[in-house]
C-alpha atoms as a PDB file:
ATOM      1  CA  UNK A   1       0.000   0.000   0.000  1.00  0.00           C
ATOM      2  CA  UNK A   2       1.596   3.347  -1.005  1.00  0.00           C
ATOM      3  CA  UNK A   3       2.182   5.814   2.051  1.00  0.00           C
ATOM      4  CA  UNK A   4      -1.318   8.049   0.011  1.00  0.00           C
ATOM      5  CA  UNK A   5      -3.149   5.342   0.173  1.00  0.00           C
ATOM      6  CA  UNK A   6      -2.406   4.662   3.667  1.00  0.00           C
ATOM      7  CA  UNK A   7      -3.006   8.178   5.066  1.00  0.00           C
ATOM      8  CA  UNK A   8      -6.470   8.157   2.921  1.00  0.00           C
ATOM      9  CA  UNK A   9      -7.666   5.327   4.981  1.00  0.00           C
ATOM     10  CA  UNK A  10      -5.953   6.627   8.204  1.00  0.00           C
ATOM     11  CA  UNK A  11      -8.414   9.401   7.525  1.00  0.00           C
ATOM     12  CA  UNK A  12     -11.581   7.826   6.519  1.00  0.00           C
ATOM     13  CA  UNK A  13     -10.788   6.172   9.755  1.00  0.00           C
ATOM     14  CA  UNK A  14     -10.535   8.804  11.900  1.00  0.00           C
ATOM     15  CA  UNK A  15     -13.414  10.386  10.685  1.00  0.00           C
ATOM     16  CA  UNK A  16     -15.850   7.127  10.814  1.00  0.00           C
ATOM     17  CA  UNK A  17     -16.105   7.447  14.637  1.00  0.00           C
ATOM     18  CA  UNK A  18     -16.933  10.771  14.347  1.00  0.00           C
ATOM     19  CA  UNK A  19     -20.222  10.091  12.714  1.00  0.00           C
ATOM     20  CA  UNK A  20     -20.953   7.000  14.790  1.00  0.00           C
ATOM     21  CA  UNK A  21     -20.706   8.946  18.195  1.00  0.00           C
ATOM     22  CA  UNK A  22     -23.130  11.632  16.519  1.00  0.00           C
ATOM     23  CA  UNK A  23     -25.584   9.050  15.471  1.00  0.00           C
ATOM     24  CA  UNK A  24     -25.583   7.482  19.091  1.00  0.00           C
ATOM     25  CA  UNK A  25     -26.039  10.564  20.425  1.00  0.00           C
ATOM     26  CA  UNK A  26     -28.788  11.990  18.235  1.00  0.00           C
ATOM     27  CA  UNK A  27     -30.848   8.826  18.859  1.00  0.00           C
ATOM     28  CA  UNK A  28     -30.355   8.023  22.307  1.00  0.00           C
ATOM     29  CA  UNK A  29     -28.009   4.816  21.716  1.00  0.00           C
ATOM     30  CA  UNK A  30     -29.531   3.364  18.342  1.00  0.00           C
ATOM     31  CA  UNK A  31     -27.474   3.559  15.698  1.00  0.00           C
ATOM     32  CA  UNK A  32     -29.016   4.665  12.177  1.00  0.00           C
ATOM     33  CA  UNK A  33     -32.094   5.635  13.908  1.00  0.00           C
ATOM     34  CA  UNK A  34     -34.977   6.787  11.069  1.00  0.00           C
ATOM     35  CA  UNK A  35     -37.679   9.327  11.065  1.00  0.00           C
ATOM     36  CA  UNK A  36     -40.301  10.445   9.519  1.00  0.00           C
ATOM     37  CA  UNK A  37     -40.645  14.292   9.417  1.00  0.00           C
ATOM     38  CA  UNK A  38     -42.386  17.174   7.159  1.00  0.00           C
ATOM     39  CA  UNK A  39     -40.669  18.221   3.990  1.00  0.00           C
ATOM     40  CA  UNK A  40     -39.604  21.690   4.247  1.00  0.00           C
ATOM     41  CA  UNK A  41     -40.892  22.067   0.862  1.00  0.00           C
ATOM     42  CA  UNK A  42     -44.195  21.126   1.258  1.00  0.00           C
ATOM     43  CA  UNK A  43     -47.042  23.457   1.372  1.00  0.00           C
ATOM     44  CA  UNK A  44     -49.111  24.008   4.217  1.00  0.00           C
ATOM     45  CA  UNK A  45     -51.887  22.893   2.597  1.00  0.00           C
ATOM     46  CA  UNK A  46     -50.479  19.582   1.440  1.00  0.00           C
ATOM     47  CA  UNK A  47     -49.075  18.966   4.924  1.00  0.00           C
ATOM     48  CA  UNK A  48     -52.845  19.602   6.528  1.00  0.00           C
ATOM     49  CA  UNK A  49     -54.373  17.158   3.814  1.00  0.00           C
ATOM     50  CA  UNK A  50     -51.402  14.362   4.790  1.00  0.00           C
ATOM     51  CA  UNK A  51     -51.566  15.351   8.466  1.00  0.00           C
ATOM     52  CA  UNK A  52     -55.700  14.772   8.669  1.00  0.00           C
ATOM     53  CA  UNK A  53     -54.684  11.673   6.525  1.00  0.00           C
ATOM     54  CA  UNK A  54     -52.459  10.085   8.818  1.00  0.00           C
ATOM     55  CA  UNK A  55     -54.296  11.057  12.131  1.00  0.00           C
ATOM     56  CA  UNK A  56     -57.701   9.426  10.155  1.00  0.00           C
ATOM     57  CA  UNK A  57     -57.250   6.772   8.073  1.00  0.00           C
ATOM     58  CA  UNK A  58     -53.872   6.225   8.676  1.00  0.00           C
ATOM     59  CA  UNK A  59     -53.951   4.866  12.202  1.00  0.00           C
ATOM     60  CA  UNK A  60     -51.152   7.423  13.626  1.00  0.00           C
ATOM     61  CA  UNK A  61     -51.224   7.884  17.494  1.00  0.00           C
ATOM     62  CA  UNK A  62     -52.089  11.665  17.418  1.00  0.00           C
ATOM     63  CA  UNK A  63     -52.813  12.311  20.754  1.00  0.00           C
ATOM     64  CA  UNK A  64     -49.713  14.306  21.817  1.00  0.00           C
ATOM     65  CA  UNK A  65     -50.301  16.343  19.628  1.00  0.00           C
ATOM     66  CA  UNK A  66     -53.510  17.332  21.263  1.00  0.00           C
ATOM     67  CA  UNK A  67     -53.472  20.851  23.202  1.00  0.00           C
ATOM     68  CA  UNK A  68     -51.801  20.561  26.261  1.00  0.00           C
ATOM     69  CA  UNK A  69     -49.527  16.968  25.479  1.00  0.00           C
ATOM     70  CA  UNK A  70     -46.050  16.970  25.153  1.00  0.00           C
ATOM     71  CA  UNK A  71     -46.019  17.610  21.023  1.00  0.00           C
ATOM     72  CA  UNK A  72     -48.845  20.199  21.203  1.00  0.00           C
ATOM     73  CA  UNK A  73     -46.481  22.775  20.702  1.00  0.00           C
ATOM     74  CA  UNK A  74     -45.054  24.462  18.507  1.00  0.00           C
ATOM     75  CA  UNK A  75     -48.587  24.452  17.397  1.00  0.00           C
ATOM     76  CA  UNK A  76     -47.894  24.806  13.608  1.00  0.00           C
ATOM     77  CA  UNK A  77     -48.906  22.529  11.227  1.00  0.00           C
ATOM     78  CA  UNK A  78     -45.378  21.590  10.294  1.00  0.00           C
ATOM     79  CA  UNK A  79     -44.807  20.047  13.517  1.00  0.00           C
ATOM     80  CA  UNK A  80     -47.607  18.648  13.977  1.00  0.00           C
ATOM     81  CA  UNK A  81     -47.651  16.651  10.342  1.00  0.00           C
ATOM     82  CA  UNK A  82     -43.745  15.692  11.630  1.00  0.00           C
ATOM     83  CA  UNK A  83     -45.112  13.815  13.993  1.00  0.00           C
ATOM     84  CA  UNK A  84     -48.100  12.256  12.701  1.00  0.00           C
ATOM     85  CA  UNK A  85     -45.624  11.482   9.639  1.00  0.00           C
ATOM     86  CA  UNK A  86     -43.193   9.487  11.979  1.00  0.00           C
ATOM     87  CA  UNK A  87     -45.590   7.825  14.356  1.00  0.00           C
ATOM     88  CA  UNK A  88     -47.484   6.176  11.083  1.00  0.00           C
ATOM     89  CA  UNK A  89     -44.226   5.329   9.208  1.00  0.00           C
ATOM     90  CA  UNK A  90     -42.880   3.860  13.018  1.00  0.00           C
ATOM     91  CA  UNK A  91     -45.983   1.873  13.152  1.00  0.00           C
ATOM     92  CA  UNK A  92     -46.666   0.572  10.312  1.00  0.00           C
ATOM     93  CA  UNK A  93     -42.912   0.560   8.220  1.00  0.00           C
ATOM     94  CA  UNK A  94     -42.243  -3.342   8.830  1.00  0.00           C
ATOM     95  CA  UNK A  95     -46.031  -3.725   7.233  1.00  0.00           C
ATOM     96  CA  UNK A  96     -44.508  -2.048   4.053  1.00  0.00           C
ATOM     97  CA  UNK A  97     -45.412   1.237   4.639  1.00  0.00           C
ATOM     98  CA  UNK A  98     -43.433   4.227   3.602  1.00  0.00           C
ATOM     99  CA  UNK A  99     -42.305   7.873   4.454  1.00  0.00           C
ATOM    100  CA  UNK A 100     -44.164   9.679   1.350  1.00  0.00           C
ATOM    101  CA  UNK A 101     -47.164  11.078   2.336  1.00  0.00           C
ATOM    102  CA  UNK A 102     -47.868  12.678  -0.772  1.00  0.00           C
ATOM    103  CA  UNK A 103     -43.952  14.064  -1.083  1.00  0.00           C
ATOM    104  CA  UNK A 104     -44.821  15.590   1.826  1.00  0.00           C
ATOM    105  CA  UNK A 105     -42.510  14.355   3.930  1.00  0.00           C
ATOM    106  CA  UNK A 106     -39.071  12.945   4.306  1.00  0.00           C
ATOM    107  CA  UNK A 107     -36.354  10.306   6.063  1.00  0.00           C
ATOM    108  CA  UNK A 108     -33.834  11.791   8.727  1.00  0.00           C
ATOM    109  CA  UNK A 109     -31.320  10.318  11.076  1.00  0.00           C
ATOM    110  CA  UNK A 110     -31.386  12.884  13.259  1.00  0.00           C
ATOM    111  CA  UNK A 111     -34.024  12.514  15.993  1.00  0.00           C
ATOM    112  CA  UNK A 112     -36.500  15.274  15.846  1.00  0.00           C
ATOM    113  CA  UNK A 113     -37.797  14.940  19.764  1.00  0.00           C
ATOM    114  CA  UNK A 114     -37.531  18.261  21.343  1.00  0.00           C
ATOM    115  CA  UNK A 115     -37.580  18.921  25.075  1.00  0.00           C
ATOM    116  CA  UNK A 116     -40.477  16.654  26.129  1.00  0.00           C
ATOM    117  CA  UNK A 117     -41.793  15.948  22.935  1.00  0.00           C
ATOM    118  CA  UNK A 118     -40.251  12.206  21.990  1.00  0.00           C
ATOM    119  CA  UNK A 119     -40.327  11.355  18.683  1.00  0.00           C
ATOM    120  CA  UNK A 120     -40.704   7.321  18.691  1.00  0.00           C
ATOM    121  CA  UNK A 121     -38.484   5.380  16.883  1.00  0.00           C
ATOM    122  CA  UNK A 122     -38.794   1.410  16.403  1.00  0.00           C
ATOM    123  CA  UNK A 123     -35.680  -0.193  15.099  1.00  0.00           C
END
C-alpha cells in the first residue's frame, strides 16, 4: 500500500467514529435511527391534507399532539404533520409502509424529539 493510500484510509478512519458517536447521540443509543418528518418544501396545505390523513385513516397515534400533550407545541402545522408522519411510518414501516405522504414528507437520522416531545423510533 503506497504511504497516500495509507493516510487516505488513516483518515476515513478517523473520521468514521466521528459520525458513529453523533448518530448514538442523536438517537439516544440506536445507531441509524430513522424518522419520519415534514418536507420543508411542502405546502401548508399539502401537509394539513397528509396530516388529517395520517391522524384518520392512517392509524397514527395523534394524541400528543392534542393541546396541552407533550407535542402540542409548537402548534404549527409543520410540527404537527412531523409527527403524525413518523408515528405512522414507526408503526406501520415493517407492514410495508413508507415515508411519502404525498412528497410531503421525508427520512432523517437525526431525531427530531424536542424537550419533552419524543419522537418514537422502532428499530
Amino acid at each position: 500500500m503506497s504511504v497516500l493510500g495509507l493516510v487516505l484510509a488513516l483518515l476515513l478512519l478517523a473520521a468514521a467514529p466521528e459520525r458513529s458517536v453523533q448518530n448514538a447521540t442523536q438517537t439516544d443509543g440506536k445507531e441509524f435511527g430513522e424518522w419520519c418528518i415534514a418536507d420543508e418544501q411542502a405546502s401548508t396545505e399539502e401537509l394539513q391534507m397528509a396530516l388529517d390523513w395520517a391522524c384518520g385513516k392512517g392509524g397514527a397515534d395523534c394524541k400528543e399532539i392534542h393541546p396541552h400533550r407533550p407535542c402540542f407545541l409548537p402548534n404549527t402545522v409543520k410540527d404537527h404533520a412531523s409527527f403524525a408522519f413518523n408515528s405512522y411510518y414507526q408503526k406501520f414501516k415493517h407492514r410495508g409502509a413508507t415515508c411519502y405522504f404525498n412528497s410531503a414528507a421525508m427520512i432523517t437520522d437525526l431525531d427530531p424529539s424536542h424537550g419533552s416531545c419524543k419522537f418514537e423510533y422502532l428499530p
